[in-house]
Protein backbone atom coordinates (compact mmCIF):
# COMPACT_ATOMS: atom_id res chain seq x y z
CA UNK A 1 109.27 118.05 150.93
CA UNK A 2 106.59 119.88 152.63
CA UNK A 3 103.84 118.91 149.62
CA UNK A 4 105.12 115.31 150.45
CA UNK A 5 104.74 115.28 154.32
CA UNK A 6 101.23 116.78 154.25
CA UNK A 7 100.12 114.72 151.52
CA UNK A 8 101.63 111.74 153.60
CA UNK A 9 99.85 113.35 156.58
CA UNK A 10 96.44 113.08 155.16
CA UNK A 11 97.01 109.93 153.35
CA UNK A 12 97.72 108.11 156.61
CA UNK A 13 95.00 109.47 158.52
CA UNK A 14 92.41 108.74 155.87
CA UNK A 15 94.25 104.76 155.76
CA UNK A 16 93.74 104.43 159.71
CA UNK A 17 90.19 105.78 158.99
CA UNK A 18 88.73 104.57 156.45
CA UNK A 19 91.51 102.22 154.33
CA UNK A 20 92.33 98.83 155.40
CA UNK A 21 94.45 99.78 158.54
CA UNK A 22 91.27 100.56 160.28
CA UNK A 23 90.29 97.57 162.33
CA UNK A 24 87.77 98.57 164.71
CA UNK A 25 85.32 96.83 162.72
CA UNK A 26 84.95 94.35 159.98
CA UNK A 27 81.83 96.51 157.53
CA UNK A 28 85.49 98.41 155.61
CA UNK A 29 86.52 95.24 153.59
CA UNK A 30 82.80 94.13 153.30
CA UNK A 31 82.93 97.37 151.73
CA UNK A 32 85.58 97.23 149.87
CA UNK A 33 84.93 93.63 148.34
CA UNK A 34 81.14 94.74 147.49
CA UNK A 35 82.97 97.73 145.45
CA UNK A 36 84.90 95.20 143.19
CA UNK A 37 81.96 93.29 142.54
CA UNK A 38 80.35 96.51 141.27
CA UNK A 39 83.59 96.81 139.27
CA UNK A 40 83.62 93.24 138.08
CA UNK A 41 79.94 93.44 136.81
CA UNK A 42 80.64 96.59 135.09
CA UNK A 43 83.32 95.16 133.30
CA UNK A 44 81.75 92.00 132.18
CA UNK A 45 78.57 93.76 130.94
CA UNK A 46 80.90 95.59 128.26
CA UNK A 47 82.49 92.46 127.83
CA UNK A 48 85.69 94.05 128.86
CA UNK A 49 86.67 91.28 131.70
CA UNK A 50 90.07 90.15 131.07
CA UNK A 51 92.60 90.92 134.12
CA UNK A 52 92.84 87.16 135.40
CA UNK A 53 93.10 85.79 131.37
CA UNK A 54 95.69 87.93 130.91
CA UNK A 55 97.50 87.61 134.21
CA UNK A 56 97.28 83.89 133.49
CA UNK A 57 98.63 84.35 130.20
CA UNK A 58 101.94 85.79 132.27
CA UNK A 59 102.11 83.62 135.30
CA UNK A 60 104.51 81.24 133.86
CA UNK A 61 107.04 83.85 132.67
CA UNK A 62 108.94 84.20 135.78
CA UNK A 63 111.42 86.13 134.98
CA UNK A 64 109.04 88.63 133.58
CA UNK A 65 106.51 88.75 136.56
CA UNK A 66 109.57 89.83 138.92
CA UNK A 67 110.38 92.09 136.14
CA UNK A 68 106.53 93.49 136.85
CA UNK A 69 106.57 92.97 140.57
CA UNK A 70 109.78 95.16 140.94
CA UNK A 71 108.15 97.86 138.49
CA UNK A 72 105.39 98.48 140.06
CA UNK A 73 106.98 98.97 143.59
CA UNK A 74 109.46 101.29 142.56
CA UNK A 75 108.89 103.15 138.86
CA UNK A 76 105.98 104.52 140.77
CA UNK A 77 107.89 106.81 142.69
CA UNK A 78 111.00 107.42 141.25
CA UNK A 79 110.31 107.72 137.53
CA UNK A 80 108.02 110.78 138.94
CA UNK A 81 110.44 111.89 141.46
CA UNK A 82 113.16 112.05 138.35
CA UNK A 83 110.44 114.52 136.29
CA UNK A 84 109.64 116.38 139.32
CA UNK A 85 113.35 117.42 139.57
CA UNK A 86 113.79 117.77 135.65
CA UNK A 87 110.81 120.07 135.47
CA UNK A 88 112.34 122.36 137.97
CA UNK A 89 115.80 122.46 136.45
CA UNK A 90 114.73 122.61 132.77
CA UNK A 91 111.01 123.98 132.39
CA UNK A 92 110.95 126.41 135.62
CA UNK A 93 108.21 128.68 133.38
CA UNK A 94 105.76 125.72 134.16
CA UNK A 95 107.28 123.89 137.35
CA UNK A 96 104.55 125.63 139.27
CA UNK A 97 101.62 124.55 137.27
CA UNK A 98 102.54 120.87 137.20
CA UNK A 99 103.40 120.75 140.34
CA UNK A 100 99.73 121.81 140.87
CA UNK A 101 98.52 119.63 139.33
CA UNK A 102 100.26 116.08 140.90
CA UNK A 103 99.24 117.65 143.82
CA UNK A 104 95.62 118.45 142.90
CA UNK A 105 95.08 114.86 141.39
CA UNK A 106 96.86 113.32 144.35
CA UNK A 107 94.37 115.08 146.73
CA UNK A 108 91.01 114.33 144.30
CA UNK A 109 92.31 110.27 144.45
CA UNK A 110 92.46 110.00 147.67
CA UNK A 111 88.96 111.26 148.19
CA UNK A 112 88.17 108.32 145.96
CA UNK A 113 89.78 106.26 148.33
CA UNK A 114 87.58 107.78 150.89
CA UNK A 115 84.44 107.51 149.01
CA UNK A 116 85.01 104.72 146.75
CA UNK A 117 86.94 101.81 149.10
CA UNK A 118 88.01 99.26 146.55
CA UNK A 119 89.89 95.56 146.99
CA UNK A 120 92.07 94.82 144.33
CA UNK A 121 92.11 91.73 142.77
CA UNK A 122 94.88 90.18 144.44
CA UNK A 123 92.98 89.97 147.51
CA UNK A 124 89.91 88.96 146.20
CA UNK A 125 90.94 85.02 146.75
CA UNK A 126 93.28 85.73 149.92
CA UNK A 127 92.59 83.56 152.48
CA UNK A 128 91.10 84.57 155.98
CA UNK A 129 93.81 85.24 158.65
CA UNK A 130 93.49 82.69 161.49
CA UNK A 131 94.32 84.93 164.17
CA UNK A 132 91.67 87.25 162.47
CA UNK A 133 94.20 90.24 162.31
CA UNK A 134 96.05 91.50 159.37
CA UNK A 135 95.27 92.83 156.20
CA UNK A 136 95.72 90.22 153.53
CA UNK A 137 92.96 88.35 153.63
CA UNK A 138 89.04 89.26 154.42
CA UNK A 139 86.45 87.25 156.05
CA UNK A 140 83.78 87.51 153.22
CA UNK A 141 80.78 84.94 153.34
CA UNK A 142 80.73 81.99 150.84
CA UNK A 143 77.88 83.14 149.33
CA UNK A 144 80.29 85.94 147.96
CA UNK A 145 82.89 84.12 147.36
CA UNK A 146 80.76 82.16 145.12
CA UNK A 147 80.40 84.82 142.50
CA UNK A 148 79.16 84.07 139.06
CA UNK A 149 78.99 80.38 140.33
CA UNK A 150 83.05 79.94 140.78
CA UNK A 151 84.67 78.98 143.58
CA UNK A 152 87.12 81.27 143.13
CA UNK A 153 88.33 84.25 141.12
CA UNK A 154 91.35 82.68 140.13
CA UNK A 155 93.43 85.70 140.44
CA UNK A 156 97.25 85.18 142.30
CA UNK A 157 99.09 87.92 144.14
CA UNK A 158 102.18 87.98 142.40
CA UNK A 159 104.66 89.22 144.87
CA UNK A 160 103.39 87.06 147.52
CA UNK A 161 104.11 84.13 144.52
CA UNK A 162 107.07 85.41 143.16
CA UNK A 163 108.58 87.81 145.37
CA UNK A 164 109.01 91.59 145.05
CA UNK A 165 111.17 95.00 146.52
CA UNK A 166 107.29 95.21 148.62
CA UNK A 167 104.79 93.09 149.81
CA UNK A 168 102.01 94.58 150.79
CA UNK A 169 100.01 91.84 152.39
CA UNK A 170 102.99 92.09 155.21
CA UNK A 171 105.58 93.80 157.22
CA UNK A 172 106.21 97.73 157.14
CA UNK A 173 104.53 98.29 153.78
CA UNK A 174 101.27 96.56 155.03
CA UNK A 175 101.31 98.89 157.79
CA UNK A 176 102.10 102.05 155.61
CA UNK A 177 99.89 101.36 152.23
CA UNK A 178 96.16 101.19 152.38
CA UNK A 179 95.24 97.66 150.64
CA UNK A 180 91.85 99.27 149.29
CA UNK A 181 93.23 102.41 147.32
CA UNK A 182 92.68 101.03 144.16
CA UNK A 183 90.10 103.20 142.61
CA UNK A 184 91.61 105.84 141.29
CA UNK A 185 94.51 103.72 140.22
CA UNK A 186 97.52 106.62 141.25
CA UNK A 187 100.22 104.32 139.07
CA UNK A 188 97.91 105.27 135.47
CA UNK A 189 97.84 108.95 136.49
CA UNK A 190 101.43 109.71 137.84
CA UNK A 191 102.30 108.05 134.51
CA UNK A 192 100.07 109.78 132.53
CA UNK A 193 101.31 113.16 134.25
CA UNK A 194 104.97 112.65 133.13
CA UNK A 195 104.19 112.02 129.80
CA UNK A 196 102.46 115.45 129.23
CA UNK A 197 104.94 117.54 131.63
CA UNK A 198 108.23 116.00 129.88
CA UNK A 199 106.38 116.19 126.15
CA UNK A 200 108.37 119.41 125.37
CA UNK A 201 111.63 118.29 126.36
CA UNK A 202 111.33 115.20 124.24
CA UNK A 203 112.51 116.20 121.09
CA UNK A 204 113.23 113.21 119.40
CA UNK A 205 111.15 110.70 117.89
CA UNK A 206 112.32 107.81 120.34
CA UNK A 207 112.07 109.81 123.16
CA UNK A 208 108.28 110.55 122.26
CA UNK A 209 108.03 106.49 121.83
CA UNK A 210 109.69 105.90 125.23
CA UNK A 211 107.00 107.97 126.72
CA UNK A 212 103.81 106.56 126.18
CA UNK A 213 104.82 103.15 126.18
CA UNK A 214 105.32 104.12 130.34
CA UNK A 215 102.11 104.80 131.05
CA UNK A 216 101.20 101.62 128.93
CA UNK A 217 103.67 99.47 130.81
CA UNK A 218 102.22 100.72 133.59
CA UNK A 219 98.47 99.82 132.95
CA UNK A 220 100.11 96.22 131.90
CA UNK A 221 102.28 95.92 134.95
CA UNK A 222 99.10 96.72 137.34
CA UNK A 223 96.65 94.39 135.74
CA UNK A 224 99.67 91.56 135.88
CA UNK A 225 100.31 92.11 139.17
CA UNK A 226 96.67 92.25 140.06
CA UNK A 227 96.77 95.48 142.31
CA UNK A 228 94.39 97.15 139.75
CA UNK A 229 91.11 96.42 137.54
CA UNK A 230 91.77 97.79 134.02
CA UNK A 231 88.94 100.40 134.57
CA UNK A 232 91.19 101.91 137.67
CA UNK A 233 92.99 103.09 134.86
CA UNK A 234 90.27 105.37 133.68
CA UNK A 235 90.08 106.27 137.48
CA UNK A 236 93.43 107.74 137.34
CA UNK A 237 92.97 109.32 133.59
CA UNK A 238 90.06 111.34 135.18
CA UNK A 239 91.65 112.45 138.13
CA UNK A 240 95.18 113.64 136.10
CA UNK A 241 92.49 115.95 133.74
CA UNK A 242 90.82 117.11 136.41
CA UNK A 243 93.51 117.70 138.57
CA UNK A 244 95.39 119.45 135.08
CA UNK A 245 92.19 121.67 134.99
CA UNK A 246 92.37 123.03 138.61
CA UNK A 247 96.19 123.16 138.65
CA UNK A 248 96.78 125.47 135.67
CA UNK A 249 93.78 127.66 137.03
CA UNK A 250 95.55 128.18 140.15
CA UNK A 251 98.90 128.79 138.20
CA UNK A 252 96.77 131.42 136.41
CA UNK A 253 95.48 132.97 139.14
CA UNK A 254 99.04 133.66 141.40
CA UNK A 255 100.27 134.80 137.74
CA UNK A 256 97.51 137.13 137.44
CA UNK A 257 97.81 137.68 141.54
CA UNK A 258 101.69 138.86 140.93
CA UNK A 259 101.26 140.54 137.99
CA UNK A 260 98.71 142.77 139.82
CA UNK A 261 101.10 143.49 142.66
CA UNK A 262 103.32 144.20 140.16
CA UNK A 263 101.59 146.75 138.74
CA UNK A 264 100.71 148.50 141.97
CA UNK A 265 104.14 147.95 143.30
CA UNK A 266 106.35 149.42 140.15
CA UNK A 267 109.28 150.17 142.26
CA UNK A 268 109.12 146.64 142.94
């Protein structure tokens, strides 16, 4: 609870900073929309642009975008929650070192949320807000909007469509969530991280199976719903080895730090 409430802590004074909650100035979505540009040409020059073709490929399968919408808003937390606890019931040898690392990789993505402000593509056709307040839609000049000579990017946020457990666009969530935190893409690495920390306990062949294929539903069930580019993905893969690296160091370290005291303490 304490790792949660700082990690909260920071996370909400880095949105009213420097995510979309800060509205003492309109440069952060500028920003923000500039960075998915960057993304968008990336994408396209390895030929690898797809997210709206394959949302559109979706859109008409109700049903299954709710399906997608719900996911998203809720496997997020509580599939990782669920292998948080498991870890420290069953593997309490190695609690300490995952637990390191979600917490390392947490703390390196939201420095790319800092550094790397990104609007997913969801918002990307939102509309300006009349009043001129709110977060779901940015003022961006036509000349932008005109990208690659479209009108539009075509792309539809699904839970304002289709409905959803959260909508971010609105309401408490809006308030709570910072709109640009797209790059790294959190969803991908949590994912990612309880594949390899529940590996060992997954014995059977269908268990192994059932594994990846979350972290794969995931990366599906982001680019459907259009919070994430496909390449946030990668985002998140990066931060979960990076944040594995400096995790199991600092496991190593207190082991090493204890086992020293140990051995100067042997009454202890």
């Amino acid at each position: 609870m304490l790792i949660i409430t700082s990690f909260y802590t920071v996370y909400t004074l880095i949105r009213n900073r420097f995510g979309s909650a800060f509205v003492n100035g309109e440069d952060r979505p500028v920003h923000a929309f500039t960075n998915a540009m960057r993304v968008i040409r990336l994408e396209r020059f390895i030929g690898l642009y797809h997210e709206e073709s394959i949302q559109d490929f979706f859109l008409s399968h109700t049903t299954f975008i709710k399906v997608m919408n719900t996911y998203y808003g809720t496997a997020h937390f509580y599939v990782t929650m669920t292998v948080f606890i498991l870890l420290f019931k069953f593997r309490p040898d190695v609690f300490a070192q995952w637990r390191n690392t979600l917490a390392a990789m947490t703390a390196l993505a939201i420095i790319g949320f800092v550094l790397f402000p990104l609007m997913p593509p969801r918002l990307l056709d939102a509309p300006c807000p009349s009043n001129g307040e709110g977060f779901g839609g940015v003022c961006i000049e036509s000349s932008l909007r005109n990208y690659n000579g479209a009108t539009t990017f075509g792309f539809v946020d699904t839970v304002d469509e289709f409905g959803g457990p959260l909508s971010f666009n609105h309401g408490a969530a809006a308030k709570l969530s910072n709109q640009y935190a797209a790059m790294p893409s959190l969803h991908i690495g949590w994912s990612t991280w309880c594949v390899f920390a529940m590996w060992p306990l997954a014995k059977r062949r269908w268990a192994r199976i059932a594994l990846f294929l979350y972290p794969a539903t995931t990366l599906l069930c982001i680019v459907v719903t259009a919070n994430h580019y496909w390449i946030d993905g990668i985002g998140g893969l990066v931060v979960f080895v990076v944040g594995y690296v400096l995790g199991t160091s600092l496991h190593r370290w207190n082991h090493r730090r204890l086992d020293a005291r140990m051995a100067s303490h042997p009454a202890l």
